[in-house]
PDB file of N, CA and C in Angstrom:
ATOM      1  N   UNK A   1      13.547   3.767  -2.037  1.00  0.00           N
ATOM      2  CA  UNK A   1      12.517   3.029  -1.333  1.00  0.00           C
ATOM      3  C   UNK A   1      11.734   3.990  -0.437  1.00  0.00           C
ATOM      4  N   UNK A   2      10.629   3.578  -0.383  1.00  0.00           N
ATOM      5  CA  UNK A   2       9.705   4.771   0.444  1.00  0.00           C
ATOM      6  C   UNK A   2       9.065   3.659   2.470  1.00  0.00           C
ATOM      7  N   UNK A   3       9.069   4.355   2.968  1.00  0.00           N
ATOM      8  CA  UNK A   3       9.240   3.993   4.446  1.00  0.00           C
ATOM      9  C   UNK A   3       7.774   3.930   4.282  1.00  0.00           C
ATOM     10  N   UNK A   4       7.210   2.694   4.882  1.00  0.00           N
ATOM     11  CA  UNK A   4       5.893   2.591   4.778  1.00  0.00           C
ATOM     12  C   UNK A   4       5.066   1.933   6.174  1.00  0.00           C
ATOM     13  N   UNK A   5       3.888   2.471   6.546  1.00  0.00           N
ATOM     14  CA  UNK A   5       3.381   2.105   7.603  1.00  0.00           C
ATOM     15  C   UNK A   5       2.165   1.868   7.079  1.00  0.00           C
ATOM     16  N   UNK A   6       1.545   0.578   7.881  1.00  0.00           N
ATOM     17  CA  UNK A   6       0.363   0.224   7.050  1.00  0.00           C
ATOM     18  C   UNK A   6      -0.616  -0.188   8.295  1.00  0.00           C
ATOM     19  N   UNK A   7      -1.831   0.287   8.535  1.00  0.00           N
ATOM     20  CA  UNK A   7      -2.992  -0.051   9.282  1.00  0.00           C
ATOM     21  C   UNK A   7      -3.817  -0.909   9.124  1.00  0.00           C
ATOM     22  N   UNK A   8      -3.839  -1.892   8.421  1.00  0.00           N
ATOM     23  CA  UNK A   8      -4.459  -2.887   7.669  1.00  0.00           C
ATOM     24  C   UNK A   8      -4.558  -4.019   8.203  1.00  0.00           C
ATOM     25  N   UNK A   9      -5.361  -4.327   9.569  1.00  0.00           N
ATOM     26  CA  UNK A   9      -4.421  -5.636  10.236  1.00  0.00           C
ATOM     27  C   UNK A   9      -5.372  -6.817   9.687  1.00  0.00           C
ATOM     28  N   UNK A  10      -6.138  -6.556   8.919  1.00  0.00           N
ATOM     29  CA  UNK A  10      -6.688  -7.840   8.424  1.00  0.00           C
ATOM     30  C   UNK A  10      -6.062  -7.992   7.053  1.00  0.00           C
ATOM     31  N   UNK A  11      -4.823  -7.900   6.906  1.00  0.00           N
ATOM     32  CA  UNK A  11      -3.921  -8.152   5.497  1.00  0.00           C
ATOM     33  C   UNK A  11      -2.951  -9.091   5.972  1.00  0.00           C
ATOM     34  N   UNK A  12      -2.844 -10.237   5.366  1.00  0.00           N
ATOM     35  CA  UNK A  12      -1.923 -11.440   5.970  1.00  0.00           C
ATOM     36  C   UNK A  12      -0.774 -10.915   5.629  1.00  0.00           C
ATOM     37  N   UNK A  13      -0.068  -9.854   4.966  1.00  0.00           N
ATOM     38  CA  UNK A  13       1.093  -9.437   5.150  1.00  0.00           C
ATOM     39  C   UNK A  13       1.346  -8.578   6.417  1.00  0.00           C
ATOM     40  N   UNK A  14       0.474  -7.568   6.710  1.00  0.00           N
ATOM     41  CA  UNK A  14       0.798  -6.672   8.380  1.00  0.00           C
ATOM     42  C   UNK A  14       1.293  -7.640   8.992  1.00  0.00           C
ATOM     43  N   UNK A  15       2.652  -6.751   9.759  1.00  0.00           N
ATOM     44  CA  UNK A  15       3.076  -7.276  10.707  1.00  0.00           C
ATOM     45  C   UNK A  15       3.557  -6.205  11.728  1.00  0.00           C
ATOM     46  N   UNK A  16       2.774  -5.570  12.703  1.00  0.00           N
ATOM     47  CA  UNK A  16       2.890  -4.234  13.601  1.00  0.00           C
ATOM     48  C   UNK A  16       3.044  -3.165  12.827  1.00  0.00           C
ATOM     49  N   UNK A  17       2.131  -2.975  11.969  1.00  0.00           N
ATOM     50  CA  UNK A  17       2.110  -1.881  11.067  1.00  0.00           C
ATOM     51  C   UNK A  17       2.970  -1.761   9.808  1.00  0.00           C
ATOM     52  N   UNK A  18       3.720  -2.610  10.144  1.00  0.00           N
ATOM     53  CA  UNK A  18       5.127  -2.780   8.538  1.00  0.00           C
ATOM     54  C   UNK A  18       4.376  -4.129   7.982  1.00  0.00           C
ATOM     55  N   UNK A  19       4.690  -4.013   6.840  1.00  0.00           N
ATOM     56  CA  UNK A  19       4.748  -4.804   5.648  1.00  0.00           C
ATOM     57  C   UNK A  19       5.678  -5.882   5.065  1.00  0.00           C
ATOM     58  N   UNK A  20       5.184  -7.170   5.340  1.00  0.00           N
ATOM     59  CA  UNK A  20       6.203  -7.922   5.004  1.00  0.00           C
ATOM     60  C   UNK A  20       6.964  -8.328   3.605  1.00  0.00           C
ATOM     61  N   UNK A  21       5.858  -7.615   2.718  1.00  0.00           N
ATOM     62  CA  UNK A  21       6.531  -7.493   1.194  1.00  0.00           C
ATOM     63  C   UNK A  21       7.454  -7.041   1.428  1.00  0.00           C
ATOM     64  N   UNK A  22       8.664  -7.402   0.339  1.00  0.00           N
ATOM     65  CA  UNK A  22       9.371  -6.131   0.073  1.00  0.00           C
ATOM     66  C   UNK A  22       8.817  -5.220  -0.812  1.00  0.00           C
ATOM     67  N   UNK A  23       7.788  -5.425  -1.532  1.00  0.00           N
ATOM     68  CA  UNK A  23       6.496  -4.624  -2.867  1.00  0.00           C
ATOM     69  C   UNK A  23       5.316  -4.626  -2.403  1.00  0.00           C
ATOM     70  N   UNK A  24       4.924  -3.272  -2.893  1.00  0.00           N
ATOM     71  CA  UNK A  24       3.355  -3.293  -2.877  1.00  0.00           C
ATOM     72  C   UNK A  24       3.443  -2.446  -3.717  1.00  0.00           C
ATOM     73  N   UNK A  25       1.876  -2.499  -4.522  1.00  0.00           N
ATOM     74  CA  UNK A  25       0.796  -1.967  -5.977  1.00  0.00           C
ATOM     75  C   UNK A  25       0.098  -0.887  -5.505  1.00  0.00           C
ATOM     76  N   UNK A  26      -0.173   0.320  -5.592  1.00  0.00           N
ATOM     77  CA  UNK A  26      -0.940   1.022  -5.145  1.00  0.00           C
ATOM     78  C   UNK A  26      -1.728   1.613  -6.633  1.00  0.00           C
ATOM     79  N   UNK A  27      -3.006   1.102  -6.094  1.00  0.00           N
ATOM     80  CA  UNK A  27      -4.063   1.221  -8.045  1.00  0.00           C
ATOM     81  C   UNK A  27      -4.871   2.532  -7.567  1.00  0.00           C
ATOM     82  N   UNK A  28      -5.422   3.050  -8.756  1.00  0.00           N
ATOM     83  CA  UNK A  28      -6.386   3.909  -8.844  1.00  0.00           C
ATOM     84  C   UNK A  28      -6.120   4.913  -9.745  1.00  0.00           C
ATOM     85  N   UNK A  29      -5.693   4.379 -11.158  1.00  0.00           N
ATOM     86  CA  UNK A  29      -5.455   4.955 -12.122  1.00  0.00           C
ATOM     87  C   UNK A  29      -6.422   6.397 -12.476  1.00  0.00           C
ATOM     88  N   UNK A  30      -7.469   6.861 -12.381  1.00  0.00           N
ATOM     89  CA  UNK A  30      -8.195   7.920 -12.160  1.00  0.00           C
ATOM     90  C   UNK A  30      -7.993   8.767 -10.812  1.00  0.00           C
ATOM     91  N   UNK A  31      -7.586   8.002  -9.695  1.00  0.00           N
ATOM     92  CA  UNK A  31      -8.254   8.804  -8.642  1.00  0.00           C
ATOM     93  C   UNK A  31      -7.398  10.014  -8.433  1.00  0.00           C
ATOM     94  N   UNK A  32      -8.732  11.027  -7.417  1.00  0.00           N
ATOM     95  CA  UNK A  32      -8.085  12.345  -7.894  1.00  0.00           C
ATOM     96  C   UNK A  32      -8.561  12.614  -5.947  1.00  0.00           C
ATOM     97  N   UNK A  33      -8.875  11.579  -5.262  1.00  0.00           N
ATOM     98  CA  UNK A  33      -8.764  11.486  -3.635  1.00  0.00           C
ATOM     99  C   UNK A  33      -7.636  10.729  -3.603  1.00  0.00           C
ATOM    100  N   UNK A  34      -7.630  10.079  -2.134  1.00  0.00           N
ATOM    101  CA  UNK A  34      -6.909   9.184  -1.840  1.00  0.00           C
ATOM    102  C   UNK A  34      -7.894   7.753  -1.629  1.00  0.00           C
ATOM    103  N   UNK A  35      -9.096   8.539  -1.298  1.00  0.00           N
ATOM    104  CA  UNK A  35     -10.265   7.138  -0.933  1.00  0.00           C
ATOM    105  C   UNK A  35     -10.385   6.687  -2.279  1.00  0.00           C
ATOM    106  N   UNK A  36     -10.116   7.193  -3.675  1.00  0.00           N
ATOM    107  CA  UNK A  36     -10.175   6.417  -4.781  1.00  0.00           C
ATOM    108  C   UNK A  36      -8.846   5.390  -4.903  1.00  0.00           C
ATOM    109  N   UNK A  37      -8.320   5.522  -4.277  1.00  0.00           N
ATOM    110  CA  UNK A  37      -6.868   4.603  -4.290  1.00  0.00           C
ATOM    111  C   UNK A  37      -6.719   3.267  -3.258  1.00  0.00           C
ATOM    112  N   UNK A  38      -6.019   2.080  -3.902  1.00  0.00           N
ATOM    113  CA  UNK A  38      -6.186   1.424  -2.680  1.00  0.00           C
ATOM    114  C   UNK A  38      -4.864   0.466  -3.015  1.00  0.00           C
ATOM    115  N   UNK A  39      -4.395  -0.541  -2.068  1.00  0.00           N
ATOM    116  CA  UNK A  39      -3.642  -1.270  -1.917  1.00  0.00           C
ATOM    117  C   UNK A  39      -3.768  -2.717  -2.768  1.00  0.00           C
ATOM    118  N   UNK A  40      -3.642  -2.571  -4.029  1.00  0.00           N
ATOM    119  CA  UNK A  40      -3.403  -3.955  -5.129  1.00  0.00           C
ATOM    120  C   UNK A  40      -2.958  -4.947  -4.419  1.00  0.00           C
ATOM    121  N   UNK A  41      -2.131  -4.893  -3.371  1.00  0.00           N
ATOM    122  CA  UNK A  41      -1.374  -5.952  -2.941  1.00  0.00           C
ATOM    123  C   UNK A  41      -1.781  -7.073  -1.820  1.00  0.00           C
ATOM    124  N   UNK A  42      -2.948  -6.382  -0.901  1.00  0.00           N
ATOM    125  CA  UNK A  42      -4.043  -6.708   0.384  1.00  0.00           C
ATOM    126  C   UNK A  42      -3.872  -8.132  -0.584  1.00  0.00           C
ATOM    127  N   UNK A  43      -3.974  -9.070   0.838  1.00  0.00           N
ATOM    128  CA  UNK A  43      -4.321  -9.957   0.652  1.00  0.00           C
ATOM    129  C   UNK A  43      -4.957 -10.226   2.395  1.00  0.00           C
ATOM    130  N   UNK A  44      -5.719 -10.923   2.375  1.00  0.00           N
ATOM    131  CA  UNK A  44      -7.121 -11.461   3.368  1.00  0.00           C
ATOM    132  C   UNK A  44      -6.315 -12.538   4.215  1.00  0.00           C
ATOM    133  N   UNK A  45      -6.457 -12.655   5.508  1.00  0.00           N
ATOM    134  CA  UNK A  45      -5.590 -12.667   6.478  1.00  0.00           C
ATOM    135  C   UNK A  45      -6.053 -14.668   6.244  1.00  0.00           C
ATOM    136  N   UNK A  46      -5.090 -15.663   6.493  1.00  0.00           N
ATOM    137  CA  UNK A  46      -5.579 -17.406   6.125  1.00  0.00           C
ATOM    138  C   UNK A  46      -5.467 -17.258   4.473  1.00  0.00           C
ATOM    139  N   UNK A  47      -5.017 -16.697   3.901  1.00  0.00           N
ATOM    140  CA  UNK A  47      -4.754 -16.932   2.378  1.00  0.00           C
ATOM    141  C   UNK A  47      -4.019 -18.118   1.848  1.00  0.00           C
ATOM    142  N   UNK A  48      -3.151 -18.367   3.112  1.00  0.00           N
ATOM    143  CA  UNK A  48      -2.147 -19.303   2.409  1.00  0.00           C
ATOM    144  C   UNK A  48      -0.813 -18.495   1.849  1.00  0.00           C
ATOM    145  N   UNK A  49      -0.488 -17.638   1.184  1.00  0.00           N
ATOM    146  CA  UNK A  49       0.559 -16.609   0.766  1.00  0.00           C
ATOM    147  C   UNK A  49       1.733 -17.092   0.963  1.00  0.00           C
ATOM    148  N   UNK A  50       2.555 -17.761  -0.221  1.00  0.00           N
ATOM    149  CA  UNK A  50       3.994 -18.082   0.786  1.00  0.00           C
ATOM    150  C   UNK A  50       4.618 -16.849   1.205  1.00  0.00           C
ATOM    151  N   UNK A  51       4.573 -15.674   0.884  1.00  0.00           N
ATOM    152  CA  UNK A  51       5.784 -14.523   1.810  1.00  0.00           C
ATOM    153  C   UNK A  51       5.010 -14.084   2.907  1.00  0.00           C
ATOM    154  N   UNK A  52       3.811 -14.679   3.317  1.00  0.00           N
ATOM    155  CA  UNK A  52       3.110 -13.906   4.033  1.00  0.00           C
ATOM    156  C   UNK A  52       3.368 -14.826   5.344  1.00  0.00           C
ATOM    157  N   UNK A  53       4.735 -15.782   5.666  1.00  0.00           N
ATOM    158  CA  UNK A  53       5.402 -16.432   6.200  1.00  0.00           C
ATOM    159  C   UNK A  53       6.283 -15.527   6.674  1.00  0.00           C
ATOM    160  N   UNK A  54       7.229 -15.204   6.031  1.00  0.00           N
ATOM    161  CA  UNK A  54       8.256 -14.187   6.119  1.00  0.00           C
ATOM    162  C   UNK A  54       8.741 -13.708   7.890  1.00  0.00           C
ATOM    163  N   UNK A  55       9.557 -13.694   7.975  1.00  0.00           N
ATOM    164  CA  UNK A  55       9.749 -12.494   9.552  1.00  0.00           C
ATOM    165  C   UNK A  55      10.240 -11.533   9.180  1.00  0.00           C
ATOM    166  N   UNK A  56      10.749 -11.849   7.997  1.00  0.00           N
ATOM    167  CA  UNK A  56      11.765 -10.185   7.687  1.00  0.00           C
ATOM    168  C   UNK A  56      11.067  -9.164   7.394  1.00  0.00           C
ATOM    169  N   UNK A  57      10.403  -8.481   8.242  1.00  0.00           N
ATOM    170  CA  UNK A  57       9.974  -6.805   8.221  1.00  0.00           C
ATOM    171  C   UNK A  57      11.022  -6.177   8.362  1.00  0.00           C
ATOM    172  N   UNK A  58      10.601  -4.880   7.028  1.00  0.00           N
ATOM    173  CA  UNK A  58      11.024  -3.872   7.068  1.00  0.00           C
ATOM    174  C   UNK A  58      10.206  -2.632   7.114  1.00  0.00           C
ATOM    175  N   UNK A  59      10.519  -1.479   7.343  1.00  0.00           N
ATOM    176  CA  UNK A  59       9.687  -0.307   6.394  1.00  0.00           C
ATOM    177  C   UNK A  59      10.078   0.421   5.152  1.00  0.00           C
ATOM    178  N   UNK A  60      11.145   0.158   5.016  1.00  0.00           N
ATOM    179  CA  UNK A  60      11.621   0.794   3.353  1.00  0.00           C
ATOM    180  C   UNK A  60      11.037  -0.618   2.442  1.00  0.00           C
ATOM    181  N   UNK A  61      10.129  -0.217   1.957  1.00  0.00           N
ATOM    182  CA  UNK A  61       9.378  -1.240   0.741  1.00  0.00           C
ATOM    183  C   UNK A  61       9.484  -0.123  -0.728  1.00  0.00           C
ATOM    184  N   UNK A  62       9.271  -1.121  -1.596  1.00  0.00           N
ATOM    185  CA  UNK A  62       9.202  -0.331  -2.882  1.00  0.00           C
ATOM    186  C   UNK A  62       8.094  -0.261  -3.396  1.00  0.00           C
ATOM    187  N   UNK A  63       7.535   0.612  -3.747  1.00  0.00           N
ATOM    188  CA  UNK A  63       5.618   1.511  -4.363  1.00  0.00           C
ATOM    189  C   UNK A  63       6.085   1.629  -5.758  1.00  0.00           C
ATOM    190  N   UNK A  64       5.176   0.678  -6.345  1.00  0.00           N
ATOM    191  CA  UNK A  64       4.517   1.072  -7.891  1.00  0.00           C
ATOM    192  C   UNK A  64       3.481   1.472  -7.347  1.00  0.00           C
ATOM    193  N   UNK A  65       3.205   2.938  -8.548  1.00  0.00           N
ATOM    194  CA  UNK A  65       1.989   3.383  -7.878  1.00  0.00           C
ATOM    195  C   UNK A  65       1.334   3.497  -9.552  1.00  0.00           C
ATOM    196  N   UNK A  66       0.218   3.118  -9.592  1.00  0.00           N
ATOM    197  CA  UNK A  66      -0.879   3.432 -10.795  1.00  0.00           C
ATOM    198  C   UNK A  66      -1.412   4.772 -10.474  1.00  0.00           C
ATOM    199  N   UNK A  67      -1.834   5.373  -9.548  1.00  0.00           N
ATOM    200  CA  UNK A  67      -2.147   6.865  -9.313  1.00  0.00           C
ATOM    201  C   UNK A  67      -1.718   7.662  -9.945  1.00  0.00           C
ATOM    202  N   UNK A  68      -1.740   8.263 -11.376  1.00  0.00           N
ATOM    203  CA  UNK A  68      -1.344   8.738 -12.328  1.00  0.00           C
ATOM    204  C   UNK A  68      -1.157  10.369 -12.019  1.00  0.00           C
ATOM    205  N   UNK A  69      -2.175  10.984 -10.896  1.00  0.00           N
ATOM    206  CA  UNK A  69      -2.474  11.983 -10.771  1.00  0.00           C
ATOM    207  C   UNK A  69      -1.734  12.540  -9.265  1.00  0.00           C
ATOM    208  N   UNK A  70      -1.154  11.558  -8.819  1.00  0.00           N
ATOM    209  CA  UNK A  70      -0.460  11.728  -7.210  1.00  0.00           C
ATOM    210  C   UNK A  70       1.028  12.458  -7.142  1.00  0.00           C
ATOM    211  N   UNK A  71       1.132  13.397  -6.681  1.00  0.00           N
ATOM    212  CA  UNK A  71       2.664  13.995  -7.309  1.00  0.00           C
ATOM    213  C   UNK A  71       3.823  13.169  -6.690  1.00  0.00           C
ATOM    214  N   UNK A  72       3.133  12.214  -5.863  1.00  0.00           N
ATOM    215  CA  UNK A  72       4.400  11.244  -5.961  1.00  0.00           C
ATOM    216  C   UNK A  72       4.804  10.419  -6.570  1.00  0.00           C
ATOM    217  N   UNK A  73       4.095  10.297  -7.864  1.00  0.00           N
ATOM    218  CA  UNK A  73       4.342   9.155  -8.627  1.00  0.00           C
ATOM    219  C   UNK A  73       5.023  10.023 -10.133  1.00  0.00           C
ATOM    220  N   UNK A  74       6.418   9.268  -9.858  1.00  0.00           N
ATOM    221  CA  UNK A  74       7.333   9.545 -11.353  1.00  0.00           C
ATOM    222  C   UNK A  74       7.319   8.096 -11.985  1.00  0.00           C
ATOM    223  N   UNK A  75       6.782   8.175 -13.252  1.00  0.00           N
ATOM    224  CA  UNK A  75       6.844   6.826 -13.863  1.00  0.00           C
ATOM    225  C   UNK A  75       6.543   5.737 -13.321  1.00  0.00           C
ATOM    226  N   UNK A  76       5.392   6.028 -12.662  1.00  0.00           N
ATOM    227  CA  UNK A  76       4.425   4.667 -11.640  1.00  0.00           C
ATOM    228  C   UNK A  76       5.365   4.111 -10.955  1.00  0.00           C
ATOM    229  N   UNK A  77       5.809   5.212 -10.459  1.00  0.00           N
ATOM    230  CA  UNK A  77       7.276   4.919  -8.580  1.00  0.00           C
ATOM    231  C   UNK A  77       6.866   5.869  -7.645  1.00  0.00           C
ATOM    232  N   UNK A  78       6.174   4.872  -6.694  1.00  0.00           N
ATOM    233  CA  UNK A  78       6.190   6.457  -5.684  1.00  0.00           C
ATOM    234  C   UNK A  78       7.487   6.940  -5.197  1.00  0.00           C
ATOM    235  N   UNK A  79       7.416   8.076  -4.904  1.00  0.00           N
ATOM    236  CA  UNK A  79       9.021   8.691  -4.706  1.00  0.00           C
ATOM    237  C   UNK A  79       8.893   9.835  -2.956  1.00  0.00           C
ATOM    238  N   UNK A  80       7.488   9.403  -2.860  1.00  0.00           N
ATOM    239  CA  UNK A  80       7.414   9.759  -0.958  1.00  0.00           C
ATOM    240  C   UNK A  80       8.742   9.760  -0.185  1.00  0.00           C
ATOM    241  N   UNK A  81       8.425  10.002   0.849  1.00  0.00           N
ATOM    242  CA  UNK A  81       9.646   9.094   1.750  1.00  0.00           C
ATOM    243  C   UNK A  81       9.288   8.409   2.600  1.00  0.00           C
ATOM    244  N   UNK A  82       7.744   8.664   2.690  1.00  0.00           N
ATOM    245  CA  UNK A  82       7.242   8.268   3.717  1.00  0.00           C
ATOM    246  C   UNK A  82       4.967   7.928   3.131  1.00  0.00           C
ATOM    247  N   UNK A  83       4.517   6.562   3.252  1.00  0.00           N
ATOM    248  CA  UNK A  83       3.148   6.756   2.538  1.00  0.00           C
ATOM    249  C   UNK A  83       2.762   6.059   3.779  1.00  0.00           C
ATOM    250  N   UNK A  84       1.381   6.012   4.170  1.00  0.00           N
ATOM    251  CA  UNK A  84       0.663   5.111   5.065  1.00  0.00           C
ATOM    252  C   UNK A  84      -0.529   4.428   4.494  1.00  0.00           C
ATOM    253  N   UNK A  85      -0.448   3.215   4.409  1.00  0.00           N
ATOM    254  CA  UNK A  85      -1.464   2.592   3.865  1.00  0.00           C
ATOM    255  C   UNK A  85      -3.031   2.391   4.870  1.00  0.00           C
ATOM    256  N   UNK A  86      -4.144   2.774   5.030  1.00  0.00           N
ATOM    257  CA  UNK A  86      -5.092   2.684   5.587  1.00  0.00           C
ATOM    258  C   UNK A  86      -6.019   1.886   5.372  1.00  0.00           C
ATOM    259  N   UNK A  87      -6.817   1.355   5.760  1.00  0.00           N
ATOM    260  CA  UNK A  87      -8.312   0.233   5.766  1.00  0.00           C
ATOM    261  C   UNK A  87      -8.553   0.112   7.203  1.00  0.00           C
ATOM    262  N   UNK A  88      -7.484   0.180   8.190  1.00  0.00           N
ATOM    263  CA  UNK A  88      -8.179  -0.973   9.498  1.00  0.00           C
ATOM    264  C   UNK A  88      -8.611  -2.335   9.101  1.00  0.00           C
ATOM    265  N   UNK A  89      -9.804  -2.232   9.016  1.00  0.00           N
ATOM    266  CA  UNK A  89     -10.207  -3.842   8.802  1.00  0.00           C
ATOM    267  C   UNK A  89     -10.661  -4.257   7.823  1.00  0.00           C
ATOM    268  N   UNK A  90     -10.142  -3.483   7.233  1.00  0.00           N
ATOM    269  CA  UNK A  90     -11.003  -3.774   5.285  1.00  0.00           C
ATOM    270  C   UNK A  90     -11.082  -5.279   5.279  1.00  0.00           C
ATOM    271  N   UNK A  91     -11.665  -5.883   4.511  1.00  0.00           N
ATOM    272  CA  UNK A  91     -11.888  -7.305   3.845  1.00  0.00           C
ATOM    273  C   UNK A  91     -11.597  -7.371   2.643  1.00  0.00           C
ATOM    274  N   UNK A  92     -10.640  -6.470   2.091  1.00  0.00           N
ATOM    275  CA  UNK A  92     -10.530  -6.514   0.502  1.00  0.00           C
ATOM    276  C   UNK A  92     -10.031  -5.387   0.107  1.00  0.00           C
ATOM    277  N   UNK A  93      -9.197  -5.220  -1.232  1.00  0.00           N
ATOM    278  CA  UNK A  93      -8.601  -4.478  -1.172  1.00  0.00           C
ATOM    279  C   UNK A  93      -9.055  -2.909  -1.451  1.00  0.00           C
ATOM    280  N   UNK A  94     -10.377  -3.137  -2.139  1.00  0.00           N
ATOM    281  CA  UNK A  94     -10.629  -1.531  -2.301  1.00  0.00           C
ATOM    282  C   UNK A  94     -11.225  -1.029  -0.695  1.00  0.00           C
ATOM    283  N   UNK A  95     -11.150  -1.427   0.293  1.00  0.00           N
ATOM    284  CA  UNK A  95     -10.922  -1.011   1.317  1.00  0.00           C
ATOM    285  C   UNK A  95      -9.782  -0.100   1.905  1.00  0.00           C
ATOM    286  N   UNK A  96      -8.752  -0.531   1.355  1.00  0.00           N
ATOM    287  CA  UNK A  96      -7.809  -0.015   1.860  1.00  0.00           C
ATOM    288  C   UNK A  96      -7.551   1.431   0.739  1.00  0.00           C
ATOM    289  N   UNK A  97      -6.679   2.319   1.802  1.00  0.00           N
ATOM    290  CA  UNK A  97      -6.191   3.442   0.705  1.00  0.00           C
ATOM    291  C   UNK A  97      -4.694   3.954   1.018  1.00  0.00           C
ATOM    292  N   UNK A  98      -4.480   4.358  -0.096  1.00  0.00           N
ATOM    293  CA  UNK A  98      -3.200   5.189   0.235  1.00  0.00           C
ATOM    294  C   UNK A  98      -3.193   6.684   0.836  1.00  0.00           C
ATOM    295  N   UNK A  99      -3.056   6.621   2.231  1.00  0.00           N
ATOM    296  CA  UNK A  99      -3.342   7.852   2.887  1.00  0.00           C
ATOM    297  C   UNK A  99      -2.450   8.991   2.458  1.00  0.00           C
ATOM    298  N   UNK A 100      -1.459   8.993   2.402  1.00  0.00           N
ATOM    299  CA  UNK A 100      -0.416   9.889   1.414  1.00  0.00           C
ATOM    300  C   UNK A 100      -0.506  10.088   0.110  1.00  0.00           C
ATOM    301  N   UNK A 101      -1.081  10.067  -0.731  1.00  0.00           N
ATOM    302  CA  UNK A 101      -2.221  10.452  -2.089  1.00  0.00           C
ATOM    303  C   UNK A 101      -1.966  12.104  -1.878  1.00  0.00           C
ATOM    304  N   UNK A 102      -1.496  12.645  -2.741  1.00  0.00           N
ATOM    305  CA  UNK A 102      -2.089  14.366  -3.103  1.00  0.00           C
ATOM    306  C   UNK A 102      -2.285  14.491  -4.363  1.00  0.00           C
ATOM    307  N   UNK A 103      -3.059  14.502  -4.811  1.00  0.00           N
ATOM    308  CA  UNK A 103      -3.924  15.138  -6.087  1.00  0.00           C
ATOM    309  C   UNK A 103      -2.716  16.317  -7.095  1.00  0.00           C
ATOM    310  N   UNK A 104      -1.759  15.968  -8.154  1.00  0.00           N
ATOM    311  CA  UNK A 104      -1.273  17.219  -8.673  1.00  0.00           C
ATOM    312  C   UNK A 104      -2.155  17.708  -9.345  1.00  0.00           C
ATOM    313  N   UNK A 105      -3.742  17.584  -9.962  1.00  0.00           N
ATOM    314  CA  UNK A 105      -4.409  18.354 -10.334  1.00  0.00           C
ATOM    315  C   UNK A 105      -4.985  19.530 -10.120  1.00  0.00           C
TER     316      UNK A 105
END
């Protein structure tokens, strides 16, 4: 599991920077930044979401990552120990990015 901190406070999952999933999607099957990458999982804060109820925060969550090109990704798993998800106040998910993204190209 990778320890995750997320800046995203307009995502009805944030909860003080942790994530109330126990999962999140990180897409951007091309990208070769990190601003090409973003959080599949954002969801828009009044969604309705049943886990987005939850109290149980953690920071060890589990990353599928589509980032094909990120050397943390073995078999679309990130294998970090540590990723930070970014947007601030995005409204959606290609707002947000995976700030821990490195390019193995």
């Amino acid at each position: 599991m990778t320890k995750l901190d997320c800046n995203v406070v307009n995502c009805s999952y944030n909860a003080d920077n942790c994530c109330r999933r126990t999962d999140i999607q990180v897409e951007g099957t091309q990208a070769k930044t990190s601003s090409e990458t973003c959080c599949g999982s954002f969801a828009p804060k009044g969604c309705g979401c049943q886990s987005c109820h939850t109290t149980d925060v953690k920071k060890d969550t589990t990353v599928s990552c589509e980032a094909c090109e990120c050397k943390f990704n073995e078999d679309h798993a990130c294998h970090a120990g540590h990723i930070g998800i970014s947007g601030g106040h995005a409204d959606s998910s290609r707002e947000t990015e995976c700030g821990s993204f490195v390019c193995s190209c």
